[in-house]
Protein backbone atom coordinates (compact mmCIF):
# COMPACT_ATOMS: atom_id res chain seq x y z
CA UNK A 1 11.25 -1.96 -9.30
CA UNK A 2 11.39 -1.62 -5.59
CA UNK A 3 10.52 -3.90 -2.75
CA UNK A 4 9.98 -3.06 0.39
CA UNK A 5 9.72 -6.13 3.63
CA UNK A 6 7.77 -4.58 6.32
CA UNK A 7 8.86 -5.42 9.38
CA UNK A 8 8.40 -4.69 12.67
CA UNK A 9 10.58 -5.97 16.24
CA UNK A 10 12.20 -8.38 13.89
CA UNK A 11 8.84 -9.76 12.34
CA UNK A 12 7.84 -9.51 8.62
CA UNK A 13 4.02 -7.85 8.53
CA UNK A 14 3.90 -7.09 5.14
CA UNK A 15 5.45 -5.73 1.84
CA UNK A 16 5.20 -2.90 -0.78
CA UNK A 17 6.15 -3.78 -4.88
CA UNK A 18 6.60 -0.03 -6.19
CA UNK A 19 8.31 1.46 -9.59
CA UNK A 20 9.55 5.39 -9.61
CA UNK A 21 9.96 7.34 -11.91
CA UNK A 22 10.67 11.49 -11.37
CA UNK A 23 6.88 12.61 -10.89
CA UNK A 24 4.92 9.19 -11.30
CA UNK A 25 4.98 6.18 -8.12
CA UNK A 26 2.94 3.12 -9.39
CA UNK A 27 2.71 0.79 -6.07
CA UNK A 28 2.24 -2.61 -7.88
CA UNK A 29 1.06 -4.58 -5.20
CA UNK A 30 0.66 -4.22 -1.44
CA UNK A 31 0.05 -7.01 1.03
CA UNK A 32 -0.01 -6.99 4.91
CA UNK A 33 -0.35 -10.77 6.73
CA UNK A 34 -3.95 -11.30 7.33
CA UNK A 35 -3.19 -12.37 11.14
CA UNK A 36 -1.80 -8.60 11.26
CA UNK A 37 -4.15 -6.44 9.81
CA UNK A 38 -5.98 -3.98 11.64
CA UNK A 39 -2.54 -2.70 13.94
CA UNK A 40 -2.05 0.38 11.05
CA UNK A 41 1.08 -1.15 9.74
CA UNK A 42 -0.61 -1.13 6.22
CA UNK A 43 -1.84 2.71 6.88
CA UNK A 44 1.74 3.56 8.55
CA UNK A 45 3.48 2.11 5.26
CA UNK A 46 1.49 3.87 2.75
CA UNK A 47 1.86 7.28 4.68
CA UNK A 48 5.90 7.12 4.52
CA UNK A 49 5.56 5.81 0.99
CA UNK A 50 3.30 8.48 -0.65
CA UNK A 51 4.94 11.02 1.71
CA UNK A 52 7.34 11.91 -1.08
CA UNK A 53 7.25 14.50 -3.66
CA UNK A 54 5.33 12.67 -6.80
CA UNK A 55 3.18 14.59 -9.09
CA UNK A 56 1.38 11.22 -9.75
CA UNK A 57 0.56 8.44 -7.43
CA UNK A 58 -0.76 5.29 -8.77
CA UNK A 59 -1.68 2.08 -7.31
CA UNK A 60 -3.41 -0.61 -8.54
CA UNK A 61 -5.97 -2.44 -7.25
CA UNK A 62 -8.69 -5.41 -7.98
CA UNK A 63 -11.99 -4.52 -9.60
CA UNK A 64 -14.34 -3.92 -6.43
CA UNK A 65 -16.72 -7.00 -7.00
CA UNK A 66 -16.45 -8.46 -3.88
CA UNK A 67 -16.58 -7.79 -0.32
CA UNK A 68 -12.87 -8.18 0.31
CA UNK A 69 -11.87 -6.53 -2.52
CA UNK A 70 -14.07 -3.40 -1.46
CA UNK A 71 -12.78 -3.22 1.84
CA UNK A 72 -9.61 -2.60 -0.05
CA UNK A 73 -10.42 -0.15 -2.12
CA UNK A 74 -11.94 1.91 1.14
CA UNK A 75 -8.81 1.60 2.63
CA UNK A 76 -7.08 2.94 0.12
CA UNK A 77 -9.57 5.87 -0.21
CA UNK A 78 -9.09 6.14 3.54
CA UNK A 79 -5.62 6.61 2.86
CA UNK A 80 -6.51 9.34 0.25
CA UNK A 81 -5.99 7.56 -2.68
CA UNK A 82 -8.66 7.87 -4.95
């Protein structure tokens, strides 16, 4: 198990939870702070991340029943996870 602090001119924004394996990256969970959303440090992050040579990438992610947890998921598709 990885983690990863995201952090930017000394400030934590965010961090990444993430196993490896040799083909398969499973990012466990994935938060950016709220007050920083929106300044692509969450898009930035996942592009260095996925950026690597995996046959597989998983992440996982709350059912879509609500409105926050479908802006999510179209981030993530944004992102071009599927």
């Amino acid at each position: 198990m990885h983690l990863c602090a995201l952090v930017t001119a000394n400030q934590l924004v965010g961090f990444i939870i993430y196993w490896q394996w040799p083909d398969v990256l499973f990012i466990e969970h994935f938060a950016i702070d709220p007050a920083l959303r929106g300044q692509q440090f969450g898009q930035q992050a996942l592009a260095q991340l996925v950026r690597t040579d995996y046959t597989h990438v998983i992440l996982e992610v709350e059912r879509p029943e609500d409105e926050t947890s479908q802006r999510r998921v179209r981030f993530y598709e944004r992102q071009g996870l599927p």
